[in-house]
PDB file of N, CA and C in Angstrom:
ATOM      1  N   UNK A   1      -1.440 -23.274   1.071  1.00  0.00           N
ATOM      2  CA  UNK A   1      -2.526 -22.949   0.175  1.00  0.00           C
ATOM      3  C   UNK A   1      -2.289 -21.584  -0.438  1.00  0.00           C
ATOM      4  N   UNK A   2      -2.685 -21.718  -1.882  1.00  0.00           N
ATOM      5  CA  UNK A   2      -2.115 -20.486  -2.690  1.00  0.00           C
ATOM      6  C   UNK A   2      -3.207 -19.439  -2.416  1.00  0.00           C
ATOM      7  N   UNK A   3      -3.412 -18.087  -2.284  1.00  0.00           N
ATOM      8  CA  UNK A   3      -3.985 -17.209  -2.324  1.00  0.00           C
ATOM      9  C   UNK A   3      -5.123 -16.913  -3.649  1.00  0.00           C
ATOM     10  N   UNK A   4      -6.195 -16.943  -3.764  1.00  0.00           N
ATOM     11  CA  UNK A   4      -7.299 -17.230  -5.212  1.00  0.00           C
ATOM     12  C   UNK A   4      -6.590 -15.878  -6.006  1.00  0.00           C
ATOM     13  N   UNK A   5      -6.104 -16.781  -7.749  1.00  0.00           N
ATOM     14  CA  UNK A   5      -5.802 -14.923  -8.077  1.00  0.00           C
ATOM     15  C   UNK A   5      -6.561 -13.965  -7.994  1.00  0.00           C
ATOM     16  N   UNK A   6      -7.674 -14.376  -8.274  1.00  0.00           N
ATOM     17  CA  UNK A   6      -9.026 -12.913  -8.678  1.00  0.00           C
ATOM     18  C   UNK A   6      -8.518 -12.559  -6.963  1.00  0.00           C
ATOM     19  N   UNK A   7      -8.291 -12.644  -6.350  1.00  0.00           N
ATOM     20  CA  UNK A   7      -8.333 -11.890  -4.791  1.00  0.00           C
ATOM     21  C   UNK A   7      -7.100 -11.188  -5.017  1.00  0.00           C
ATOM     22  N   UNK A   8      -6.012 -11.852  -5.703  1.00  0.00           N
ATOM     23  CA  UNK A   8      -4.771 -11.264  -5.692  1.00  0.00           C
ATOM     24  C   UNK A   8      -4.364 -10.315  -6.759  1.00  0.00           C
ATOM     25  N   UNK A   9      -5.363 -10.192  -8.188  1.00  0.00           N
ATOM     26  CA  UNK A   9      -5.438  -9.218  -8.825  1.00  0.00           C
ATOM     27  C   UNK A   9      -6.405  -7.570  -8.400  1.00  0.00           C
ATOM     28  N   UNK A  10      -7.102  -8.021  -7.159  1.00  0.00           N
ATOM     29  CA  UNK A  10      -8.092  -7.207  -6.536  1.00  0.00           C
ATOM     30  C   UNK A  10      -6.989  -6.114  -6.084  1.00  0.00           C
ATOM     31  N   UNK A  11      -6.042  -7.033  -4.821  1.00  0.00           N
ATOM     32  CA  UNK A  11      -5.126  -5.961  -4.250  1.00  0.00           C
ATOM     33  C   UNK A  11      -4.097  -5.661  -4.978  1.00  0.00           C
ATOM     34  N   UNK A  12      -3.492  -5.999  -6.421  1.00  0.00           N
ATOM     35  CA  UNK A  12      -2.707  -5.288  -7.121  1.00  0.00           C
ATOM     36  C   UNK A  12      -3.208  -4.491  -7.506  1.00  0.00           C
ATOM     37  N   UNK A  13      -4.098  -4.397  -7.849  1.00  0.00           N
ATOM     38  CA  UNK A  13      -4.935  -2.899  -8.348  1.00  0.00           C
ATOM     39  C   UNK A  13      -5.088  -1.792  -7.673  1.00  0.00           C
ATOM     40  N   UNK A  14      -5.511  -2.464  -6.533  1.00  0.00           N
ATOM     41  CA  UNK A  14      -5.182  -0.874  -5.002  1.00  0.00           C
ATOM     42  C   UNK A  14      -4.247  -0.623  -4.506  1.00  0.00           C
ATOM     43  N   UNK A  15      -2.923  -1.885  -4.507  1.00  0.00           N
ATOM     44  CA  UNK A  15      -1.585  -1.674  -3.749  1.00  0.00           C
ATOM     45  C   UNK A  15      -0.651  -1.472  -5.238  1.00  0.00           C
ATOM     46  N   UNK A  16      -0.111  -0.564  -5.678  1.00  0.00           N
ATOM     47  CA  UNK A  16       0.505  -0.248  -6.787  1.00  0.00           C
ATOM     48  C   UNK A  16       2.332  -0.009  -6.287  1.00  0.00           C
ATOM     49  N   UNK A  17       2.329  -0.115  -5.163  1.00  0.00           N
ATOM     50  CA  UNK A  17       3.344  -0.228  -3.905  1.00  0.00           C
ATOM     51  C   UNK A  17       3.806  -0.743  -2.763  1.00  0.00           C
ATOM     52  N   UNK A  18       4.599  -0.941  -2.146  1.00  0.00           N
ATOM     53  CA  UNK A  18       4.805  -1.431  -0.350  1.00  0.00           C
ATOM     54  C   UNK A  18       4.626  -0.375   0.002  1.00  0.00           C
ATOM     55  N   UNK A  19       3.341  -0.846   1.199  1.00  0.00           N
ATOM     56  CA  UNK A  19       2.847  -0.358   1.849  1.00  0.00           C
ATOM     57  C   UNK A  19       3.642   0.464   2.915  1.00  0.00           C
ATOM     58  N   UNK A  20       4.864  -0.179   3.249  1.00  0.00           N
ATOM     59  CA  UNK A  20       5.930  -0.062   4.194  1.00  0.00           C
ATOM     60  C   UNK A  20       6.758   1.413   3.261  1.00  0.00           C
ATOM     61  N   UNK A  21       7.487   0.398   2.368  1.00  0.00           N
ATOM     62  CA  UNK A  21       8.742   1.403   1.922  1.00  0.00           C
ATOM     63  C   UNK A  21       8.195   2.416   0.165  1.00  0.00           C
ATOM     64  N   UNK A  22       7.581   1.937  -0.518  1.00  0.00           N
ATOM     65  CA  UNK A  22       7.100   2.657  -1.496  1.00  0.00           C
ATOM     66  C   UNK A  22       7.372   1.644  -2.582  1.00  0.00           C
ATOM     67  N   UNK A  23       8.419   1.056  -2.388  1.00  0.00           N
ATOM     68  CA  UNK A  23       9.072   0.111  -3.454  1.00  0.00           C
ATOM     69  C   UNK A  23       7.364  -0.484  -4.594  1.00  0.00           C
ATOM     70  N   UNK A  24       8.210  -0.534  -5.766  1.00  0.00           N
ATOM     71  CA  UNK A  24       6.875  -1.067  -6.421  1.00  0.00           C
ATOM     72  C   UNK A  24       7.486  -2.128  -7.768  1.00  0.00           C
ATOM     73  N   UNK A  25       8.506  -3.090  -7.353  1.00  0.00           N
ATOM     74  CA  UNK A  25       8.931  -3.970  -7.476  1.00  0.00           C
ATOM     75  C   UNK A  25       8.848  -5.092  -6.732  1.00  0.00           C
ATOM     76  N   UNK A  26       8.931  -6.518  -7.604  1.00  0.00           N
ATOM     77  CA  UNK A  26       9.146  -8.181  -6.389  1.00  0.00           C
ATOM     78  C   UNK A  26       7.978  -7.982  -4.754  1.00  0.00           C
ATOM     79  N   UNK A  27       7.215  -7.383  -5.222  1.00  0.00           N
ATOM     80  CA  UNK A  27       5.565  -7.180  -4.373  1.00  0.00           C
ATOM     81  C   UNK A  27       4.844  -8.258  -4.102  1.00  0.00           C
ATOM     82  N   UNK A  28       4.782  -8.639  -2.885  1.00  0.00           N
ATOM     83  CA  UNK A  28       3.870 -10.216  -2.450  1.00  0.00           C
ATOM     84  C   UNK A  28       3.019  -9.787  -1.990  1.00  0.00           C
ATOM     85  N   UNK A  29       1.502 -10.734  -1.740  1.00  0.00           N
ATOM     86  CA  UNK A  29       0.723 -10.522  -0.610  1.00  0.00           C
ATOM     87  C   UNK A  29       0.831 -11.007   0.775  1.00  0.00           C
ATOM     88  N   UNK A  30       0.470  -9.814   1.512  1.00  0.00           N
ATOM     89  CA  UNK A  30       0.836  -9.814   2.772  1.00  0.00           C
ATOM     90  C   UNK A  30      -0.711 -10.432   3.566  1.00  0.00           C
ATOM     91  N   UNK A  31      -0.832 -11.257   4.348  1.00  0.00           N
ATOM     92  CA  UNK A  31      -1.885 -11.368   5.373  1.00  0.00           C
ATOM     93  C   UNK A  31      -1.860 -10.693   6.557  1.00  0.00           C
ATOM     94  N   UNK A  32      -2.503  -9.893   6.713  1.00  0.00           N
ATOM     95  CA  UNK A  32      -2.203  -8.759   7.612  1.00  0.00           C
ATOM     96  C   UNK A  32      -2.653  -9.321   9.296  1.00  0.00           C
ATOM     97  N   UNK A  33      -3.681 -10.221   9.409  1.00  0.00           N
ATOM     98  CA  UNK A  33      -3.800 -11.171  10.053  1.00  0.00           C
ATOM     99  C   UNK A  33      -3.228 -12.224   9.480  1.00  0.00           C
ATOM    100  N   UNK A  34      -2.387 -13.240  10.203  1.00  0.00           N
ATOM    101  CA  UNK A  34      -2.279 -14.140   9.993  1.00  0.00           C
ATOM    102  C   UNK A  34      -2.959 -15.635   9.665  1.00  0.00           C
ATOM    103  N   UNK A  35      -2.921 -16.628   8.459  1.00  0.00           N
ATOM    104  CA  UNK A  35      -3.529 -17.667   7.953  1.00  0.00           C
ATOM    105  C   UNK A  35      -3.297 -18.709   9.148  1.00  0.00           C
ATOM    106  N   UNK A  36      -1.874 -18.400   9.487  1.00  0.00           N
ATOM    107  CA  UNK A  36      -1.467 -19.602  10.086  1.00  0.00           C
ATOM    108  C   UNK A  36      -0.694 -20.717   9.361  1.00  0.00           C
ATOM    109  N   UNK A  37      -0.251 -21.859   9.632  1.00  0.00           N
ATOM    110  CA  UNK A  37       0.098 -22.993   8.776  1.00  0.00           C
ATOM    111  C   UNK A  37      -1.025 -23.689   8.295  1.00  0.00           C
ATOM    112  N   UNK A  38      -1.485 -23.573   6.674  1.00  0.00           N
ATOM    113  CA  UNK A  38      -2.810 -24.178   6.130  1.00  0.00           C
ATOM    114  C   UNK A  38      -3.930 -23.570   6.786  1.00  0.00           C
ATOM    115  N   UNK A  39      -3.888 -22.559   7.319  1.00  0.00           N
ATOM    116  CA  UNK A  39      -5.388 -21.820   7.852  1.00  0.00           C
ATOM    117  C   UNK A  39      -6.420 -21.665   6.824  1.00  0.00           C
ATOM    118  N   UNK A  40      -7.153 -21.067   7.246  1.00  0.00           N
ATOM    119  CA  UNK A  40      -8.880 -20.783   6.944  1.00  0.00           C
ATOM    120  C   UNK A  40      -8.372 -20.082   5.637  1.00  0.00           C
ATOM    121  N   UNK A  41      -8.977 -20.474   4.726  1.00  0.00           N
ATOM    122  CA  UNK A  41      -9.554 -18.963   3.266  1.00  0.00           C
ATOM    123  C   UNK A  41      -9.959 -18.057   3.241  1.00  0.00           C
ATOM    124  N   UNK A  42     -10.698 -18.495   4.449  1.00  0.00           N
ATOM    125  CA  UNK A  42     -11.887 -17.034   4.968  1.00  0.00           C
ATOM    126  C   UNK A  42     -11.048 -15.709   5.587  1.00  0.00           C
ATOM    127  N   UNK A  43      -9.591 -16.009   5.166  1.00  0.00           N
ATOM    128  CA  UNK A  43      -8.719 -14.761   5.550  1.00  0.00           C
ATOM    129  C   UNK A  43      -7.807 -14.245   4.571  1.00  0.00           C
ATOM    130  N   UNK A  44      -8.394 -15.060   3.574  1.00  0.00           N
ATOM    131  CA  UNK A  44      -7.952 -14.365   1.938  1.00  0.00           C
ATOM    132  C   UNK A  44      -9.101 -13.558   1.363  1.00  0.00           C
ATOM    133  N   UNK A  45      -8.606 -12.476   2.059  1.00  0.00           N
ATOM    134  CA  UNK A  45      -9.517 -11.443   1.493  1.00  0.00           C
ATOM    135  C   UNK A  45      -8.699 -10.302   1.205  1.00  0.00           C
ATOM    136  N   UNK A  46      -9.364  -8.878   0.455  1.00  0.00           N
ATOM    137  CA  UNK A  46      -8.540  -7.685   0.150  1.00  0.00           C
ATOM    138  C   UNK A  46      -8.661  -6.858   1.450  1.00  0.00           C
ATOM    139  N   UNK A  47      -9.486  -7.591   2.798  1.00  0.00           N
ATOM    140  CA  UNK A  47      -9.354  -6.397   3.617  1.00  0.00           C
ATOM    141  C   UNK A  47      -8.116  -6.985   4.694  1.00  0.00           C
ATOM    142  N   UNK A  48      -7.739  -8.193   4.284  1.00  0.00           N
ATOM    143  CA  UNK A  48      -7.179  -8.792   5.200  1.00  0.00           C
ATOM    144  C   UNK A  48      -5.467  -8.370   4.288  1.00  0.00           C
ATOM    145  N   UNK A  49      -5.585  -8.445   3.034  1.00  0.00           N
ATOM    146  CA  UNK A  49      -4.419  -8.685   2.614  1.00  0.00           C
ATOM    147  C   UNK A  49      -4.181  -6.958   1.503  1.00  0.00           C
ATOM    148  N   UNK A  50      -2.307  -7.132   1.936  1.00  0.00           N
ATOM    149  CA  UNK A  50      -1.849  -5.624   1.726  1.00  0.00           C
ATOM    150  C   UNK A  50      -0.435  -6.267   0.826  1.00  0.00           C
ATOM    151  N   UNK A  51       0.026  -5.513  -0.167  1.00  0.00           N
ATOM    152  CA  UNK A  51       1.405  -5.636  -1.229  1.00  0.00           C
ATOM    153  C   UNK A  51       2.141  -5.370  -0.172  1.00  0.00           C
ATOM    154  N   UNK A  52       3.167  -6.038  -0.087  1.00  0.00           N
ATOM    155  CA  UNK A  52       4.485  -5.339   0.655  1.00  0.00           C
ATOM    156  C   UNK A  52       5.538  -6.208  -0.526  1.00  0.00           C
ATOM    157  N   UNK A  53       6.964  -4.957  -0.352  1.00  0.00           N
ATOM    158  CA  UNK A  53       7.863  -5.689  -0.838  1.00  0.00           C
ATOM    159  C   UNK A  53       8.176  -7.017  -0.288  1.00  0.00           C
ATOM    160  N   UNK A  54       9.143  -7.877  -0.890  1.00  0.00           N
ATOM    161  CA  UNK A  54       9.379  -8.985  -0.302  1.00  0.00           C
ATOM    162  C   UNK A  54      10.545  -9.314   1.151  1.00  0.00           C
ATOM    163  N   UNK A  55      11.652  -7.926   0.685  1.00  0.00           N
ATOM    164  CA  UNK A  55      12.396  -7.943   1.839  1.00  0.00           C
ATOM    165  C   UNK A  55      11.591  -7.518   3.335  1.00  0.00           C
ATOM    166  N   UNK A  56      10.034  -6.687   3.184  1.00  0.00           N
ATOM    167  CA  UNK A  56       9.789  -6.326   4.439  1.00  0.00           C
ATOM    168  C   UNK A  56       8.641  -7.211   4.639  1.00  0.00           C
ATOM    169  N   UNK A  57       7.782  -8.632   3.947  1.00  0.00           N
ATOM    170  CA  UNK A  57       7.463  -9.338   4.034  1.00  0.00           C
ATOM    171  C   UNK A  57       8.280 -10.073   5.301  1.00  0.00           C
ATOM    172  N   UNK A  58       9.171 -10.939   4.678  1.00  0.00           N
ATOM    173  CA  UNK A  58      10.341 -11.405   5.827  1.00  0.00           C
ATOM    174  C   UNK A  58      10.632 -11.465   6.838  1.00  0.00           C
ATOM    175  N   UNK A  59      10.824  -9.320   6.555  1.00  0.00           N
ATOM    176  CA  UNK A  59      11.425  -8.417   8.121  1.00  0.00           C
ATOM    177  C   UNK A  59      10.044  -8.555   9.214  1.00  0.00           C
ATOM    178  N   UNK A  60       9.382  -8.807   8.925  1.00  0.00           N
ATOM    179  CA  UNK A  60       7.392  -8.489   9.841  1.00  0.00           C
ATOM    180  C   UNK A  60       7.449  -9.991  10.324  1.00  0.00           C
ATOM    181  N   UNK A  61       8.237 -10.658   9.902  1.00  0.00           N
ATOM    182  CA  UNK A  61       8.040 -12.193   9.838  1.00  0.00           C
ATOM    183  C   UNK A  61       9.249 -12.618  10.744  1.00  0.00           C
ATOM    184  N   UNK A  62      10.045 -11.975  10.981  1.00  0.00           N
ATOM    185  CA  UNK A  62      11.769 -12.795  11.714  1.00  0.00           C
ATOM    186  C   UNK A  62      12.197 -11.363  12.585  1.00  0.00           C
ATOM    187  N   UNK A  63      11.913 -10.106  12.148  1.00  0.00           N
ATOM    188  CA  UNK A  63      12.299  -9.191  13.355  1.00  0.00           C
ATOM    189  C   UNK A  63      11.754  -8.575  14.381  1.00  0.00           C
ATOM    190  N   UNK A  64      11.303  -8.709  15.391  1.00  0.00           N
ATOM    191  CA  UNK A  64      11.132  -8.056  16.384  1.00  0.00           C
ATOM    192  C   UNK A  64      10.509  -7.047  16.368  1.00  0.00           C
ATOM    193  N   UNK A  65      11.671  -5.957  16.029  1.00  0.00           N
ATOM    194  CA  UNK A  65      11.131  -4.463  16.216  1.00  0.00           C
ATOM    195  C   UNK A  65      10.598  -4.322  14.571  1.00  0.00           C
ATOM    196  N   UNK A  66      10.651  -4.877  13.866  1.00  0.00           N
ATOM    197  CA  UNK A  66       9.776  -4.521  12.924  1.00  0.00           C
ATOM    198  C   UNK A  66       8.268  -5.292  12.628  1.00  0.00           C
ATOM    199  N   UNK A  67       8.335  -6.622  13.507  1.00  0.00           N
ATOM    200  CA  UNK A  67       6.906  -6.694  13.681  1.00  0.00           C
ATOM    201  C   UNK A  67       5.962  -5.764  14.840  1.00  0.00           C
ATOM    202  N   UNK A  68       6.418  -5.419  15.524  1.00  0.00           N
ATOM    203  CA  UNK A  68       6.222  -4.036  16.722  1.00  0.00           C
ATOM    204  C   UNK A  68       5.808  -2.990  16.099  1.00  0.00           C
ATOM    205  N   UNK A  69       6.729  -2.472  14.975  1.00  0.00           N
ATOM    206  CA  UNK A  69       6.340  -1.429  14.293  1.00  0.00           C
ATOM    207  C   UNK A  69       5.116  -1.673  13.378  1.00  0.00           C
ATOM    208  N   UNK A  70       5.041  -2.321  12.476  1.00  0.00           N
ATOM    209  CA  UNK A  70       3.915  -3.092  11.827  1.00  0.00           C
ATOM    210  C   UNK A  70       2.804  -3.508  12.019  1.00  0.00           C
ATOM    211  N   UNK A  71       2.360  -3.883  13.472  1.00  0.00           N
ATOM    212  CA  UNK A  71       1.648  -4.312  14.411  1.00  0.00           C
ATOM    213  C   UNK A  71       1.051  -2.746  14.305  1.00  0.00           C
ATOM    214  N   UNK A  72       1.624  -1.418  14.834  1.00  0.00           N
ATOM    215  CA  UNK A  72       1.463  -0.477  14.906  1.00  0.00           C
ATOM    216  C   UNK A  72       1.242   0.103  13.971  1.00  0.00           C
ATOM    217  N   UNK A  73       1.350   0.206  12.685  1.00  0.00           N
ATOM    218  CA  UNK A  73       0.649   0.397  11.046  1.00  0.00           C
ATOM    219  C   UNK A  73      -0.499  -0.533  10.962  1.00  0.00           C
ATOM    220  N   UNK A  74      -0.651  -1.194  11.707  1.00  0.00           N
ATOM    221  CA  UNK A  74      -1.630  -1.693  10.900  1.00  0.00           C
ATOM    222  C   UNK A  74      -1.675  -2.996   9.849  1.00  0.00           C
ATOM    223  N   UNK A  75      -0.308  -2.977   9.955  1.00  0.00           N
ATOM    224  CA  UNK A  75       0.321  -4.101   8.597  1.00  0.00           C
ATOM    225  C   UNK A  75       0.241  -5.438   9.304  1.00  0.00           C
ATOM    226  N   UNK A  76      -0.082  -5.561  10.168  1.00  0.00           N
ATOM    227  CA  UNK A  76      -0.150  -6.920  10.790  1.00  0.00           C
ATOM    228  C   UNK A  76      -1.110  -6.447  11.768  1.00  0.00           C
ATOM    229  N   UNK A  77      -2.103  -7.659  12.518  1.00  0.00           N
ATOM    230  CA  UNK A  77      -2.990  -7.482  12.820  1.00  0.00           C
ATOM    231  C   UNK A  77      -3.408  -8.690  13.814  1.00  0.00           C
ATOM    232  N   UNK A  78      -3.002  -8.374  15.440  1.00  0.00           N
ATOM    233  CA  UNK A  78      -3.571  -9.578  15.906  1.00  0.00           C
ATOM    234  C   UNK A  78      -4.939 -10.339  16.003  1.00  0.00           C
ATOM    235  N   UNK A  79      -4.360 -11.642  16.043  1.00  0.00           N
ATOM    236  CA  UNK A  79      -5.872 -12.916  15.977  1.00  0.00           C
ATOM    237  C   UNK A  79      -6.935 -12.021  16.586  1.00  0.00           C
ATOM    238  N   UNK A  80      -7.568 -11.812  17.618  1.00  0.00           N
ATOM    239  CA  UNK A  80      -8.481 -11.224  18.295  1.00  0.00           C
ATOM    240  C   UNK A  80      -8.729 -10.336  17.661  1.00  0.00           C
ATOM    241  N   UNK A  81      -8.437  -8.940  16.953  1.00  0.00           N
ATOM    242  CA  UNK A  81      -8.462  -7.965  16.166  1.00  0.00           C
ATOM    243  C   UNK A  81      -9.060  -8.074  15.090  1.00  0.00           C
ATOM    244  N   UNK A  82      -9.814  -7.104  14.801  1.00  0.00           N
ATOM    245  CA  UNK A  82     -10.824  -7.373  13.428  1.00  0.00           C
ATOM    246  C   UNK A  82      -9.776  -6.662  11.993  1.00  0.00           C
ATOM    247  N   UNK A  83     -10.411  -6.960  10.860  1.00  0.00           N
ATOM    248  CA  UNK A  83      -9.231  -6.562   9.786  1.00  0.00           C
ATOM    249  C   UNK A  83      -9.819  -5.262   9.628  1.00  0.00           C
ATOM    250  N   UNK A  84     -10.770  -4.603  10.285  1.00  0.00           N
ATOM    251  CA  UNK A  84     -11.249  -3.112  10.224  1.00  0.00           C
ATOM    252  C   UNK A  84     -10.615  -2.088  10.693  1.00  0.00           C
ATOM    253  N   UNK A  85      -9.473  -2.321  11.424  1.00  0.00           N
ATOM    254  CA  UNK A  85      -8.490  -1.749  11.724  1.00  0.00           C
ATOM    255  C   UNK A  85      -7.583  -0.784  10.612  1.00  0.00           C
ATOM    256  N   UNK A  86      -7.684   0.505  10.721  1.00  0.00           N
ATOM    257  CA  UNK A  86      -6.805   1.322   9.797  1.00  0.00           C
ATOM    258  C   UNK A  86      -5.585   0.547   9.688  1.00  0.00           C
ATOM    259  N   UNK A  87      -5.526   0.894   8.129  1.00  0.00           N
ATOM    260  CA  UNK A  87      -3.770   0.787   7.990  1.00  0.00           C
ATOM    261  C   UNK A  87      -3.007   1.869   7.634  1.00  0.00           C
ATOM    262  N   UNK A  88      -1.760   1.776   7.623  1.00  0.00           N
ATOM    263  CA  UNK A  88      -0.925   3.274   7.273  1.00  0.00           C
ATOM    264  C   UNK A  88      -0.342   3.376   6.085  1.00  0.00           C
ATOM    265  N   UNK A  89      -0.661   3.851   5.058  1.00  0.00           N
ATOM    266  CA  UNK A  89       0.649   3.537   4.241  1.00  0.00           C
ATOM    267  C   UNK A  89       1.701   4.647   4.132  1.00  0.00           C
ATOM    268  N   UNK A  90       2.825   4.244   4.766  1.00  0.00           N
ATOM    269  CA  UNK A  90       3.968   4.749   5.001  1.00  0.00           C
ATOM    270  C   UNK A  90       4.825   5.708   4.397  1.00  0.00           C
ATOM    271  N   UNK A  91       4.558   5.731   2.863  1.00  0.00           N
ATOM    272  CA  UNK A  91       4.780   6.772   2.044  1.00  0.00           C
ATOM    273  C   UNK A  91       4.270   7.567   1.845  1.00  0.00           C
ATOM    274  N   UNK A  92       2.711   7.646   1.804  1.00  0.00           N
ATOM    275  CA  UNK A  92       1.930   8.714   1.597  1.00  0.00           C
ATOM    276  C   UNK A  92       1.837   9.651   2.947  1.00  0.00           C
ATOM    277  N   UNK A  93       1.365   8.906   3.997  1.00  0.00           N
ATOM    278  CA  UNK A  93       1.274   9.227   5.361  1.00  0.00           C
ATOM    279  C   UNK A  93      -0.082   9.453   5.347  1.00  0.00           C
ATOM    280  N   UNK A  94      -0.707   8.662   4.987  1.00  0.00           N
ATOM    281  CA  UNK A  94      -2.024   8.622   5.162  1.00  0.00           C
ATOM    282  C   UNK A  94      -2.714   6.760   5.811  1.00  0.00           C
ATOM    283  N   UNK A  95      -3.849   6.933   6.569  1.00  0.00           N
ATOM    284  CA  UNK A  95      -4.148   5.900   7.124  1.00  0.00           C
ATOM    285  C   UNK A  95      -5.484   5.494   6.267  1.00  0.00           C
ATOM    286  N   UNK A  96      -5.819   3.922   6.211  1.00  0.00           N
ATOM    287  CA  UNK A  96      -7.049   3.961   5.446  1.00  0.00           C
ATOM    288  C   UNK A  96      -7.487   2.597   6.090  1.00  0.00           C
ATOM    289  N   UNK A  97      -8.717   2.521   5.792  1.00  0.00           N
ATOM    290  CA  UNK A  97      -9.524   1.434   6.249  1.00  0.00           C
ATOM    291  C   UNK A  97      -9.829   0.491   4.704  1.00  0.00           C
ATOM    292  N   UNK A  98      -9.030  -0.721   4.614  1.00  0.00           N
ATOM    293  CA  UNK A  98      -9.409  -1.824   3.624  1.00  0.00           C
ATOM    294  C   UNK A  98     -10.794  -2.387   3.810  1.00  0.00           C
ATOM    295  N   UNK A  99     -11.710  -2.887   2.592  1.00  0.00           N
ATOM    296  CA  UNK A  99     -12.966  -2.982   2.705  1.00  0.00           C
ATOM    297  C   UNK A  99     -12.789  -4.064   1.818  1.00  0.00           C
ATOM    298  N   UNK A 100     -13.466  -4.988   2.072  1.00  0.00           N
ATOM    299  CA  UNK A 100     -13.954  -6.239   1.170  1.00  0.00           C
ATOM    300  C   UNK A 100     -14.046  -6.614  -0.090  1.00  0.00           C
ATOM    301  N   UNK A 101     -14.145  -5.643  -0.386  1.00  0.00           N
ATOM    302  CA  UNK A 101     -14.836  -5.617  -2.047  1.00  0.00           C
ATOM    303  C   UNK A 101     -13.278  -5.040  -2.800  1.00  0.00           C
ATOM    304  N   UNK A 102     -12.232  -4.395  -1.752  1.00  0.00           N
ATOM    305  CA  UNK A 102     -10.921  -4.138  -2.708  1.00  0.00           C
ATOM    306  C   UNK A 102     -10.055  -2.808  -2.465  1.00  0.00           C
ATOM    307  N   UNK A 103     -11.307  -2.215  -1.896  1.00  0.00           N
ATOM    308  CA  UNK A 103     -11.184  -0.455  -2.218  1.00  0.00           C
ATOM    309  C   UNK A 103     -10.454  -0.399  -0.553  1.00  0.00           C
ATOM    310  N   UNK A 104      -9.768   1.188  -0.920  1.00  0.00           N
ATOM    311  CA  UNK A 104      -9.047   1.721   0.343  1.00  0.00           C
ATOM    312  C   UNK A 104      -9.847   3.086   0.707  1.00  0.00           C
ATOM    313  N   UNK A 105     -10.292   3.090   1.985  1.00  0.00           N
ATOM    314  CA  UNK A 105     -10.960   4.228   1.763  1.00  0.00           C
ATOM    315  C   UNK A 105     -10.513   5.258   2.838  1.00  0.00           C
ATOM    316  N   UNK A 106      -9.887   6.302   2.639  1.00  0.00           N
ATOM    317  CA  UNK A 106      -9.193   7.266   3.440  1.00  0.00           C
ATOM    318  C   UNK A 106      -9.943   7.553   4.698  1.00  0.00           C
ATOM    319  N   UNK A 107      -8.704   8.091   6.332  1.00  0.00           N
ATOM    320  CA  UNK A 107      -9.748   8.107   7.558  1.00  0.00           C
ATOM    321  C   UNK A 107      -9.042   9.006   8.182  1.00  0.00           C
ATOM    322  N   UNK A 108      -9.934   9.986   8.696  1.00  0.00           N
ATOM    323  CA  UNK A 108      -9.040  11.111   9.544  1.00  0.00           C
ATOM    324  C   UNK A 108      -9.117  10.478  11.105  1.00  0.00           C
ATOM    325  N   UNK A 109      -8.347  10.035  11.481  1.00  0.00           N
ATOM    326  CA  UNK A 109      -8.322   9.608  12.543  1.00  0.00           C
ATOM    327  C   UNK A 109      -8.614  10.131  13.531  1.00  0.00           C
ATOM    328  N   UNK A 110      -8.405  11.968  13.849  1.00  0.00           N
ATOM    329  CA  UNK A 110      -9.094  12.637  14.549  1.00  0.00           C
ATOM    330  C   UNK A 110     -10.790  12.528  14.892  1.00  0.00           C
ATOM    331  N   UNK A 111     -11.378  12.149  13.919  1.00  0.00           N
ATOM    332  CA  UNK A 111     -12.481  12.231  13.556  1.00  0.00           C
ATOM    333  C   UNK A 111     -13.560  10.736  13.636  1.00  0.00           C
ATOM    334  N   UNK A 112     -12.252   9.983  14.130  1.00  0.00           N
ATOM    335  CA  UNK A 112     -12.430   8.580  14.106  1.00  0.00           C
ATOM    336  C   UNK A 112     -12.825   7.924  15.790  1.00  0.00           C
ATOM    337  N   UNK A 113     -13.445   6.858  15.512  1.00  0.00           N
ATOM    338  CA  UNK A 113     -12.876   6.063  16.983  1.00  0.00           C
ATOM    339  C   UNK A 113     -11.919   4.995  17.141  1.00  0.00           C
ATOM    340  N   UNK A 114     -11.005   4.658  15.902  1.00  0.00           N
ATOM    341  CA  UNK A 114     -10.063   4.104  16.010  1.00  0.00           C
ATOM    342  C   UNK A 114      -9.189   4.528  17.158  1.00  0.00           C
TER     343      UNK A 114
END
């Protein structure tokens, strides 16, 4: 099942990059929780879903230590886990909390209970 565009023009607008490497070329959406095979819709959302290039799409998907690492950004997100979970984006070095409606909204984590 294809991703609704209006959802997928939402997060091109906030992800202008991979989240991972900076790249801002051949950019897919990422489900940061997983759909599953034919899963729910109800996880096509902008808080669920992040741009990544396509080679580190893949890499989160077939390697190991880079789903480990990812897991740990934030860029993936286990089942049990809510999508309220900060994410990192890797170039800036800043962490942010994705919200429903599209927007990224910056989090000092010190300051946080994440």
């Amino acid at each position: 099942m294809a991703i609704p565009k209006k959802v997928v023009k939402v997060v091109q607008a906030r992800d202008s990059h991979c989240w991972h490497c900076g790249r801002e070329e051949d950019l897919v959406p990422h489900h940061r929780k997983n759909r599953g095979l034919g899963g729910s819709k109800l996880l096509d959302t902008p808080d669920n879903l992040i741009m990544v290039c396509a080679r580190y799409n893949g890499d989160m998907e077939s390697v190991a230590l880079v789903a480990r690492d990812a897991r740990g950004w934030g860029h993936k997100v286990p089942s049990w886990e809510s999508t309220d979970k900060p994410v990192f984006d890797c170039t800036k070095f800043v962490w942010y909390v994705l919200t429903t409606d599209g927007r990224k909204v910056e989090v000092n984590l010190k300051d946080s209970a994440f």
